[in-house]
N, C-alpha and C. Protein backbone atom coordinates (compact mmCIF):
# COMPACT_ATOMS: atom_id res chain seq x y z
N UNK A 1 82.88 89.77 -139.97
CA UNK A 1 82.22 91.05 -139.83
C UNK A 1 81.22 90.97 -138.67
N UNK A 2 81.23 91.63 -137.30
CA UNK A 2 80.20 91.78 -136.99
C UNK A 2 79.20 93.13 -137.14
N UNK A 3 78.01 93.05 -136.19
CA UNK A 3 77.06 93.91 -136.35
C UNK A 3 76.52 94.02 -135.07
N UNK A 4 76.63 95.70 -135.14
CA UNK A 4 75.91 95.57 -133.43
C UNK A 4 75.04 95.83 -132.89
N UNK A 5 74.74 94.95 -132.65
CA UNK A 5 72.80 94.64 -132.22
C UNK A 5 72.49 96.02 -130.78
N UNK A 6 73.25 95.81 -130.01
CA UNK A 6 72.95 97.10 -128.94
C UNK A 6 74.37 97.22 -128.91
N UNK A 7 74.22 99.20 -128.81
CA UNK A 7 74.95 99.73 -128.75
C UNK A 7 75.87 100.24 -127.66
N UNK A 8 75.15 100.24 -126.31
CA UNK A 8 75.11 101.09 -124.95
C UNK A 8 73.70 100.38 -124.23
N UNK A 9 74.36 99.14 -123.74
CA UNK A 9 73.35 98.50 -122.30
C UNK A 9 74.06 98.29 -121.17
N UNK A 10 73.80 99.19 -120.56
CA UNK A 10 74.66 99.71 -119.01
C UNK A 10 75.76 99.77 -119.75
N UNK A 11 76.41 100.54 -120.75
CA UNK A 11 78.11 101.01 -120.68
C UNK A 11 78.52 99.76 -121.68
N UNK A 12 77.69 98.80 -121.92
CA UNK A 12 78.82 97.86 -123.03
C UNK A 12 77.97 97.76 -124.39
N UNK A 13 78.75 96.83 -124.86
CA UNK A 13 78.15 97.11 -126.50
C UNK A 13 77.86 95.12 -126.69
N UNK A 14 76.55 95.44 -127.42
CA UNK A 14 76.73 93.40 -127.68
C UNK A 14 76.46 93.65 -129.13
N UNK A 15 77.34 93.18 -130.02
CA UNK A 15 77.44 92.70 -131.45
C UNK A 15 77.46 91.67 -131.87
N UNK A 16 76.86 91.26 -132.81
CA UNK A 16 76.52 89.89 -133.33
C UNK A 16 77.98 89.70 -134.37
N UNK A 17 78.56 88.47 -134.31
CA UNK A 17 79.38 88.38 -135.52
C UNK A 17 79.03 87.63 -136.08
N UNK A 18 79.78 86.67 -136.99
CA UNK A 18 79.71 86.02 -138.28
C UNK A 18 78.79 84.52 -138.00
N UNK A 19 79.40 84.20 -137.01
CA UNK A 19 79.29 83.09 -137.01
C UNK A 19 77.75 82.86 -135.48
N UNK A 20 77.38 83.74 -136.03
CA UNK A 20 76.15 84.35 -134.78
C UNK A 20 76.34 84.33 -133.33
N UNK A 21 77.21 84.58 -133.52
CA UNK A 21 77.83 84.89 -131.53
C UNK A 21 77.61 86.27 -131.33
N UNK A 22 76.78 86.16 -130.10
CA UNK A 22 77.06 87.90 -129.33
C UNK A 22 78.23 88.03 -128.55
N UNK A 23 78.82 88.98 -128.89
CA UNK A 23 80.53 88.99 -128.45
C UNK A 23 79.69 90.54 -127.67
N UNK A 24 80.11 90.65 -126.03
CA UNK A 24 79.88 91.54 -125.78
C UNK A 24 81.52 92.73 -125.20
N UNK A 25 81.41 93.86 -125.10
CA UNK A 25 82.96 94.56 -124.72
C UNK A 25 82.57 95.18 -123.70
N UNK A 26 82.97 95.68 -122.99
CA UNK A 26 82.87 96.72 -122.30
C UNK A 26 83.59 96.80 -120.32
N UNK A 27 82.81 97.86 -120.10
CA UNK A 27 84.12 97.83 -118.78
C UNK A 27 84.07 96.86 -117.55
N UNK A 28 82.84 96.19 -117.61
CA UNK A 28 83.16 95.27 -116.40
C UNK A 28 83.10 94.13 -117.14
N UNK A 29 83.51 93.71 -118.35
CA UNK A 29 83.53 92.11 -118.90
C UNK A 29 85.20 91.78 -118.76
N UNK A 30 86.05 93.01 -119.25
CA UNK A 30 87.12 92.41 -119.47
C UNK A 30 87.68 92.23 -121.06
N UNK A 31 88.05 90.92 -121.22
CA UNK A 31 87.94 90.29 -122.41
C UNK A 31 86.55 90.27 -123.15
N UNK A 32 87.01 89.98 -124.16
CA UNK A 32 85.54 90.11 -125.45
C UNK A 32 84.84 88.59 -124.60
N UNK A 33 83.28 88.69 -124.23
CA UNK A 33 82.59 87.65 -124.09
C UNK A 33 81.75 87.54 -125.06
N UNK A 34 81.66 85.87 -125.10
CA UNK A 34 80.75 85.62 -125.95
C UNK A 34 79.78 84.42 -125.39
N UNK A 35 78.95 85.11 -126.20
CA UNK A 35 76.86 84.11 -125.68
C UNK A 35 76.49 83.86 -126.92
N UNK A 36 75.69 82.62 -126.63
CA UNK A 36 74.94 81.99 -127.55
C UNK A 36 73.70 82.47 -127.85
N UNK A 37 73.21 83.41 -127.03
CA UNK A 37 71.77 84.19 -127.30
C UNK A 37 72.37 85.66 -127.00
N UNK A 38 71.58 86.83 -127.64
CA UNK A 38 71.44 88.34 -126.72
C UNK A 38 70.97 88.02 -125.39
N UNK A 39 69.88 87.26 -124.92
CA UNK A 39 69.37 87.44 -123.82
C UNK A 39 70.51 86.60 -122.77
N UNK A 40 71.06 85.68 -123.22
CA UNK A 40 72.32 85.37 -121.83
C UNK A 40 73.29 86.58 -122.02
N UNK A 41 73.79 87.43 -122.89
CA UNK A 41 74.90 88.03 -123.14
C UNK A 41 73.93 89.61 -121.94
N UNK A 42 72.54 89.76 -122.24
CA UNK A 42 72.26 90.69 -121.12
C UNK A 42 72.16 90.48 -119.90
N UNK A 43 71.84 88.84 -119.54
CA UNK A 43 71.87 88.54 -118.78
C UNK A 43 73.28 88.74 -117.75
N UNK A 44 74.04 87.86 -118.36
CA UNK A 44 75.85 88.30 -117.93
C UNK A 44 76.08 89.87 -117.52
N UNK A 45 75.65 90.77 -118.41
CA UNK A 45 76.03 92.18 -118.02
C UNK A 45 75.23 92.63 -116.47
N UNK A 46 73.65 92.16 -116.78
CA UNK A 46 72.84 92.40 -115.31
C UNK A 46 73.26 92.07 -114.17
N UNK A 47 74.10 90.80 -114.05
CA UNK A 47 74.87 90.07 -112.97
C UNK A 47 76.14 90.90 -112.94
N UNK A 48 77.19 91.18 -113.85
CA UNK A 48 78.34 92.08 -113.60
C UNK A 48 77.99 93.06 -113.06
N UNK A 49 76.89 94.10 -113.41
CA UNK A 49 76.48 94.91 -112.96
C UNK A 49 76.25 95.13 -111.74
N UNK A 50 75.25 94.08 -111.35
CA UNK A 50 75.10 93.73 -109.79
C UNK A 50 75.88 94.09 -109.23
N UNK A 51 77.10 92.96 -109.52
CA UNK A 51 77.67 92.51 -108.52
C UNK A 51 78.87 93.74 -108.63
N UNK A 52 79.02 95.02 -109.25
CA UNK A 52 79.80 95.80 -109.57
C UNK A 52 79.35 96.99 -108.34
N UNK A 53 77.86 96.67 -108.16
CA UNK A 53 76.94 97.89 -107.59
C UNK A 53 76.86 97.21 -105.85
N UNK A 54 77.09 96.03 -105.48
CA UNK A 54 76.86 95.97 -104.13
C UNK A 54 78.27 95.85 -103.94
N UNK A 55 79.40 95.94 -104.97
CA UNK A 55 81.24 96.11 -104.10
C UNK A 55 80.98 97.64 -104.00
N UNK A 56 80.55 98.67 -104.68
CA UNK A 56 80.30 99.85 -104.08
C UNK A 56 79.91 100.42 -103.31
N UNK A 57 79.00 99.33 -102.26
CA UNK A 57 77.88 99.97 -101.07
C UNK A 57 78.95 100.39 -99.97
N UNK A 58 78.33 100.49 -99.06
CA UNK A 58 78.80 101.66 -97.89
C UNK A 58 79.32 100.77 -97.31
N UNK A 59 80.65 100.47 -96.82
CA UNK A 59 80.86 99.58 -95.60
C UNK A 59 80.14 100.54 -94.29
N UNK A 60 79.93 99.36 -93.67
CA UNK A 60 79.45 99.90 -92.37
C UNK A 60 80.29 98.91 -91.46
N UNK A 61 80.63 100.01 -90.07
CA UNK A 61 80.76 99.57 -88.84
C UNK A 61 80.31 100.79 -88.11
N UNK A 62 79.21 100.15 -87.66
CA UNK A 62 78.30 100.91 -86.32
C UNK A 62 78.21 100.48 -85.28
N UNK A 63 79.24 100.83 -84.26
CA UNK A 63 79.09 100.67 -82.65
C UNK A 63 78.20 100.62 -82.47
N UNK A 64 77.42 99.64 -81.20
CA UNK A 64 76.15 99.74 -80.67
C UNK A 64 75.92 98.75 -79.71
N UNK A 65 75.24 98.59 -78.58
CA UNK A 65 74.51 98.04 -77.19
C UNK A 65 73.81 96.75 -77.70
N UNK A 66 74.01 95.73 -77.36
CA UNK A 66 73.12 94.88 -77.20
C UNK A 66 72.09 94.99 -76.23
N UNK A 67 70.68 93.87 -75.90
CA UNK A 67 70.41 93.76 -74.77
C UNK A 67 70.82 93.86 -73.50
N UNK A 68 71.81 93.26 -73.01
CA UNK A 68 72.63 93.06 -72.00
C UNK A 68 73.40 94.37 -71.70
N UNK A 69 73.89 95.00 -72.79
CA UNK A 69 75.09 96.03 -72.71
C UNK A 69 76.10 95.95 -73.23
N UNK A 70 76.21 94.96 -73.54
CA UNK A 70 77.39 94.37 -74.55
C UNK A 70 77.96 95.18 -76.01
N UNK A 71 78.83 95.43 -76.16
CA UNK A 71 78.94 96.13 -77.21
C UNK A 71 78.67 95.10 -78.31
N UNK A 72 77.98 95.62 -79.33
CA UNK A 72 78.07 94.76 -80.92
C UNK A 72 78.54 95.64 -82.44
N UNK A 73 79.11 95.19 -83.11
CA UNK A 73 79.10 96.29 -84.39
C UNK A 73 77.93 96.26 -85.62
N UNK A 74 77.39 96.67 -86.18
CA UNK A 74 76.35 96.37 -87.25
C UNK A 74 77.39 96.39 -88.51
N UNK A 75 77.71 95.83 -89.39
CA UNK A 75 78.21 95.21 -90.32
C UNK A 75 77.44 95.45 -91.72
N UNK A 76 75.88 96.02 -91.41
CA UNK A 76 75.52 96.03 -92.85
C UNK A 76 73.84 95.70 -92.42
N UNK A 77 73.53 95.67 -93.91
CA UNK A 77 71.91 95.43 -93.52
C UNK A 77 71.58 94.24 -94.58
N UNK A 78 71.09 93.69 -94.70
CA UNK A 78 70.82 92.63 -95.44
C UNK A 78 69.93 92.67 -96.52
N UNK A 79 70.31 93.14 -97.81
CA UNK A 79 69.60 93.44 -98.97
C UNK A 79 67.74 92.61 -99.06
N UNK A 80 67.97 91.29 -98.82
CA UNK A 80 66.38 90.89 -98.89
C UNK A 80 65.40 90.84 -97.56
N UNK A 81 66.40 90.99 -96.37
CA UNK A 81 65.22 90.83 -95.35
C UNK A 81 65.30 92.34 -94.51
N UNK A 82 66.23 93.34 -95.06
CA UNK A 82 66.57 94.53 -94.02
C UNK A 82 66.90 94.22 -92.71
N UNK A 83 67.38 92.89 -92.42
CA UNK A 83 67.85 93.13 -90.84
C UNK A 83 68.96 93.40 -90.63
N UNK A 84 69.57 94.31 -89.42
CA UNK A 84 71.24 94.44 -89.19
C UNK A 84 71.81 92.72 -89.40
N UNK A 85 73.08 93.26 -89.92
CA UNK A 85 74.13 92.31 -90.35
C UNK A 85 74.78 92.23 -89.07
N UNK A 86 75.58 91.46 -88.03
CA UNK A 86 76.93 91.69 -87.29
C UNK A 86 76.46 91.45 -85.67
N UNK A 87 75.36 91.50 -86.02
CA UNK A 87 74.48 91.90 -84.13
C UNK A 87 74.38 90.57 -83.68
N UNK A 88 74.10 89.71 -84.75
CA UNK A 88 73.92 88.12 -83.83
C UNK A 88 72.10 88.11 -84.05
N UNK A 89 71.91 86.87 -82.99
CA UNK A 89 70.25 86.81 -83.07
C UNK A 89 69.62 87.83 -82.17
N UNK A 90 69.43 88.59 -81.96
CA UNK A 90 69.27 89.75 -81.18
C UNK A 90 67.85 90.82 -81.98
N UNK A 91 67.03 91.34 -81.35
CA UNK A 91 65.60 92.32 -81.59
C UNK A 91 66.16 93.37 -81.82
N UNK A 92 66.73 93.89 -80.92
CA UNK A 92 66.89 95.61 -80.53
C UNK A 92 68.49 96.02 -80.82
N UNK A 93 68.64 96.99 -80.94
CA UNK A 93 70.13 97.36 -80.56
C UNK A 93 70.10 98.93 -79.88
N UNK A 94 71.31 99.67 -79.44
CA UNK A 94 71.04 100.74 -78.54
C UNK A 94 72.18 101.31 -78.88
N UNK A 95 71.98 102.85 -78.85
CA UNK A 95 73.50 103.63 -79.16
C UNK A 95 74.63 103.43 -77.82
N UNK A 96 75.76 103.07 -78.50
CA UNK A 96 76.96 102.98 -77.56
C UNK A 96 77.02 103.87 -76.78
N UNK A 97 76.04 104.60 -75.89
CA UNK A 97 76.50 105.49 -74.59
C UNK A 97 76.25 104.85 -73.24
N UNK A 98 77.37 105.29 -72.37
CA UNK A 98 77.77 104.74 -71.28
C UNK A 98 76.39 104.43 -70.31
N UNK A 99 75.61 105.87 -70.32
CA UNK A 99 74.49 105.92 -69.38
C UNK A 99 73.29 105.05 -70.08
N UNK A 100 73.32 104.79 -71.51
CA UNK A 100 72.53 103.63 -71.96
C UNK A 100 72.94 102.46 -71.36
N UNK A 101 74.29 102.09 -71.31
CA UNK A 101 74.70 100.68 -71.12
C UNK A 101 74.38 100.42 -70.11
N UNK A 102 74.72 101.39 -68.81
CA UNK A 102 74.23 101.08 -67.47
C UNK A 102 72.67 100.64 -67.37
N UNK A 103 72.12 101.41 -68.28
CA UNK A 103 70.27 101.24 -67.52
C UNK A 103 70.42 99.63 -68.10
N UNK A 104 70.85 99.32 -69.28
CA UNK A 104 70.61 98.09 -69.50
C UNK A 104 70.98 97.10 -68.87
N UNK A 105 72.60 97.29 -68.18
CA UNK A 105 72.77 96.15 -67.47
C UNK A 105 71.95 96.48 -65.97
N UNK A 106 71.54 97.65 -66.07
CA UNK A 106 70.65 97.06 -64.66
C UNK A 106 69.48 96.25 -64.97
N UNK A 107 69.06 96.25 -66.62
CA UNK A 107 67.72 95.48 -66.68
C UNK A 107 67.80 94.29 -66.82
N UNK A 108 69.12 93.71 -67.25
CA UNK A 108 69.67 92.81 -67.17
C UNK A 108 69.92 92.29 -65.78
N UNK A 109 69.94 92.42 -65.05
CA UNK A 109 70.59 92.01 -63.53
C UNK A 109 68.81 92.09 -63.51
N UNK A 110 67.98 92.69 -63.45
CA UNK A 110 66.53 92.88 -62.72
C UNK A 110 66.09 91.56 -63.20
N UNK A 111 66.14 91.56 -64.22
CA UNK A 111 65.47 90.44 -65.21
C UNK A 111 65.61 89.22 -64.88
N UNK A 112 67.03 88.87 -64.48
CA UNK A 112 67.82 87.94 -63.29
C UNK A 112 67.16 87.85 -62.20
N UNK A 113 67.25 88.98 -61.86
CA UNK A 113 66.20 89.06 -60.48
C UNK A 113 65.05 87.93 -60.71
N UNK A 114 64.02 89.08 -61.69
CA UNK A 114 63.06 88.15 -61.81
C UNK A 114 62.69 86.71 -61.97
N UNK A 115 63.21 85.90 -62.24
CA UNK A 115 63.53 84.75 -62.90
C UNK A 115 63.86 83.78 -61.30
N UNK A 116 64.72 84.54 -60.76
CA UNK A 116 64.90 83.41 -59.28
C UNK A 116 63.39 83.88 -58.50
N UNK A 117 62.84 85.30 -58.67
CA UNK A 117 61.71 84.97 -57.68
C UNK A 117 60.32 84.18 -58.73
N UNK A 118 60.33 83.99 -59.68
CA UNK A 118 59.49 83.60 -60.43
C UNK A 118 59.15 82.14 -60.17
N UNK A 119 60.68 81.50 -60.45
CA UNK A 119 61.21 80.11 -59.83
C UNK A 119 60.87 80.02 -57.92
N UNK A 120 61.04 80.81 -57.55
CA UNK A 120 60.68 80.41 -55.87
C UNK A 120 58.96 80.30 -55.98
N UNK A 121 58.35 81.38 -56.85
CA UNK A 121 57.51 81.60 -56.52
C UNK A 121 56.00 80.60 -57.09
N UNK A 122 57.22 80.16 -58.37
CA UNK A 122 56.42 78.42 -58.84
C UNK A 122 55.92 77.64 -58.09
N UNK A 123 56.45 77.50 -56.65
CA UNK A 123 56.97 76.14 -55.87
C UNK A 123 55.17 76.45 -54.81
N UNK A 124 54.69 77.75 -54.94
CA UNK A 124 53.58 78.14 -53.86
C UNK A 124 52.14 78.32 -54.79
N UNK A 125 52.37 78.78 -55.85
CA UNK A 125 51.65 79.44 -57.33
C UNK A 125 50.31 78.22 -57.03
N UNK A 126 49.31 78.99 -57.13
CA UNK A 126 47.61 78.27 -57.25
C UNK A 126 47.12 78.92 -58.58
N UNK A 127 46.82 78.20 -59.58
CA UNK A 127 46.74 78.13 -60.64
C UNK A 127 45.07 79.11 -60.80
N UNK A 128 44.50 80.00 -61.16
CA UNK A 128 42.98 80.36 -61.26
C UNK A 128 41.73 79.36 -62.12
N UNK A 129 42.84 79.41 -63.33
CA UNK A 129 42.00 78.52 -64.31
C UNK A 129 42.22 76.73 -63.67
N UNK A 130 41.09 76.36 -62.80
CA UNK A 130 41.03 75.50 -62.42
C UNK A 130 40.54 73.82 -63.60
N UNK A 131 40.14 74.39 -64.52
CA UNK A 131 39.86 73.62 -65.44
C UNK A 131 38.91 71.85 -65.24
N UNK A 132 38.13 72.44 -64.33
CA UNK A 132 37.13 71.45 -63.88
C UNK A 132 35.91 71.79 -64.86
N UNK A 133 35.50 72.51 -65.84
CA UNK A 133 34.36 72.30 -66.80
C UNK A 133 33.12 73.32 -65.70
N UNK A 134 32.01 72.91 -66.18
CA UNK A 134 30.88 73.45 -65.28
C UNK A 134 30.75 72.69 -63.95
N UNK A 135 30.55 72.98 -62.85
CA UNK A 135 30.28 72.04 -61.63
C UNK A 135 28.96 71.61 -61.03
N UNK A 136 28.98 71.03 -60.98
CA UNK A 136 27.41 70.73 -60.54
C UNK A 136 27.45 71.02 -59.03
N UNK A 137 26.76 71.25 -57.79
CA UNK A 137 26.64 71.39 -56.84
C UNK A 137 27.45 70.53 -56.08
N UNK A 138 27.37 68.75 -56.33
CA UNK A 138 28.24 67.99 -55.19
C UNK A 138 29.78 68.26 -55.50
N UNK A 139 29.86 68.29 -57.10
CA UNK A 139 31.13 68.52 -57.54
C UNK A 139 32.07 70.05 -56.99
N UNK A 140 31.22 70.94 -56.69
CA UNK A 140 31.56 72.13 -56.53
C UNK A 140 32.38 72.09 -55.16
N UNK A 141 31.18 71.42 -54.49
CA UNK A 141 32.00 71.13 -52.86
C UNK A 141 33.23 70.04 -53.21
N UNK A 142 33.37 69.55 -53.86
CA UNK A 142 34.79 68.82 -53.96
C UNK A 142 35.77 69.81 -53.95
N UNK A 143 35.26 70.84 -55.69
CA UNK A 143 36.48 71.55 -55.89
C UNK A 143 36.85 72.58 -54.86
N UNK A 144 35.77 72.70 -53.58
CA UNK A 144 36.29 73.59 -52.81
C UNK A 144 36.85 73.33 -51.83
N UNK A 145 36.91 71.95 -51.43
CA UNK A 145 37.94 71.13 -50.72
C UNK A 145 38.89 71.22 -50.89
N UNK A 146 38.64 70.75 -52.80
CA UNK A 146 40.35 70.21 -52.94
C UNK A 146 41.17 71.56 -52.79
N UNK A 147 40.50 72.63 -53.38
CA UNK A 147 41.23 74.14 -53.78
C UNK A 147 41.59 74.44 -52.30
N UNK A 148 41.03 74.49 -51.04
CA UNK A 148 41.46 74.84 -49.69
C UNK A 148 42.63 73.98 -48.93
N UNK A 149 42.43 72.22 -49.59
CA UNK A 149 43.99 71.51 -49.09
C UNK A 149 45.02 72.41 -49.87
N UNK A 150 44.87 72.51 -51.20
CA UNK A 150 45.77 72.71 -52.11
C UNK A 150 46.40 74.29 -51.32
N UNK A 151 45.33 75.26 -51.11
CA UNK A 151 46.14 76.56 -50.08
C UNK A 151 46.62 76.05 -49.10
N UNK A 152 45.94 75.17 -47.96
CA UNK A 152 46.86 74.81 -47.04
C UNK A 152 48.02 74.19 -47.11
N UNK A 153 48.56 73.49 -48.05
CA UNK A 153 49.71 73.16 -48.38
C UNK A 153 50.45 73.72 -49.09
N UNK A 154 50.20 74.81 -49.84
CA UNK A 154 50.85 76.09 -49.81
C UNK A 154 51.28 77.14 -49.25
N UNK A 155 50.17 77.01 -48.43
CA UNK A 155 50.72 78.14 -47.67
C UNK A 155 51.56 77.33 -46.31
N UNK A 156 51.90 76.17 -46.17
CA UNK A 156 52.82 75.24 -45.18
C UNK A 156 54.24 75.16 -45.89
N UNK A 157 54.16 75.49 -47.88
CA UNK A 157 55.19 75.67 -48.41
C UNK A 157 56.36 76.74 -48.13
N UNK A 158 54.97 77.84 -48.25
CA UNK A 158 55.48 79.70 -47.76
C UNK A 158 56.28 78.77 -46.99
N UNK A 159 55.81 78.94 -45.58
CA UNK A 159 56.45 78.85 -44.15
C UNK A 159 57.84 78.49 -43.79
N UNK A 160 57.76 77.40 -44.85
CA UNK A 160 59.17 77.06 -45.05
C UNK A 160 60.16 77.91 -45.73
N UNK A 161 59.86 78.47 -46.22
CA UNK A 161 60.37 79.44 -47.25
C UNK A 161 61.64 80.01 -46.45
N UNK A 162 62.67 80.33 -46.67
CA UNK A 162 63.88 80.68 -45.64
C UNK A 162 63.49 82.16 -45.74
N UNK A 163 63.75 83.07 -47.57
CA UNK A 163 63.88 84.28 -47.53
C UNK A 163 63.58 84.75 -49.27
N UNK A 164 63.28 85.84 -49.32
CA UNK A 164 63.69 85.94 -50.79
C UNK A 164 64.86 86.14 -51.39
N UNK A 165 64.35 85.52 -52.66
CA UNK A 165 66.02 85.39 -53.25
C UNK A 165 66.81 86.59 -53.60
């Protein structure tokens, strides 16, 4: 004989039988299950449940721009951290239009740009934060020595310089 302890928890029924098993029924168990406590037999239903409620979510495929221009698809969003699913390691994403893609790959190519004159421009670069502490007067005339070789041999670097990149 059993007896049934709950009647309707999410859609199933858990009854106690004879031999003190919760035998639970209902539509996402299947076969009659059975638990050694009510609280694993609710437990089991909370997890079916779950996992009944995220096979229902929305598939997604959303066209969209990477950085570069690149097309990527978004795949989903990620239940504990909300980030797009599908994009890769990537910040931003951008709607798939043509005149978007262009500005990007031009910022992409600029960005390029930048990077070779950044690199040329390492090779001449005089640092401000000189990091000599307080100076005392004899010391001062050092650092203004050294700081005037240090331009003149920079600026003998320029000279050489063929062109920009």
């Amino acid at each position: 004989m059993t007896h049934v302890v709950t009647p309707d928890y999410k859609g199933h029924t858990i009854a106690l039988n004879d031999q003190n098993i919760f035998v639970v029924t209902g539509p996402l168990i299947g076969e009659r299950a059975r638990y050694e406590s009510h609280r694993e037999a609710v437990q089991k239903i909370d997890l079916r449940v779950a996992a009944d409620e995220k096979q229902k979510r929305t598939k997604l495929a959303l066209a969209a721009l990477n950085a570069s221009g690149e097309p990527v698809t978004v795949t989903g969003i990620h239940a504990t951290t909300s980030k797009l699913l599908g994009v890769g390691d990537i910040n931003n994403i951008y709607p798939p239009d043509p005149k978007i893609g262009a500005i990007l790959v031009k910022r992409a190519n600029l960005s390029r740009q930048m990077a070779l004159l950044d690199k040329a421009l390492s090779k001449v670069t005089i640092s401000v934060s000189r990091g000599y502490g307080r100076l005392e007067p004899v010391a001062y005339d050092a650092a203004v020595a050294k700081l005037l070789a240090e331009m003149e041999g920079k600026t003998a670097l320029a000279a050489g310089m063929d062109k920009v990149p």
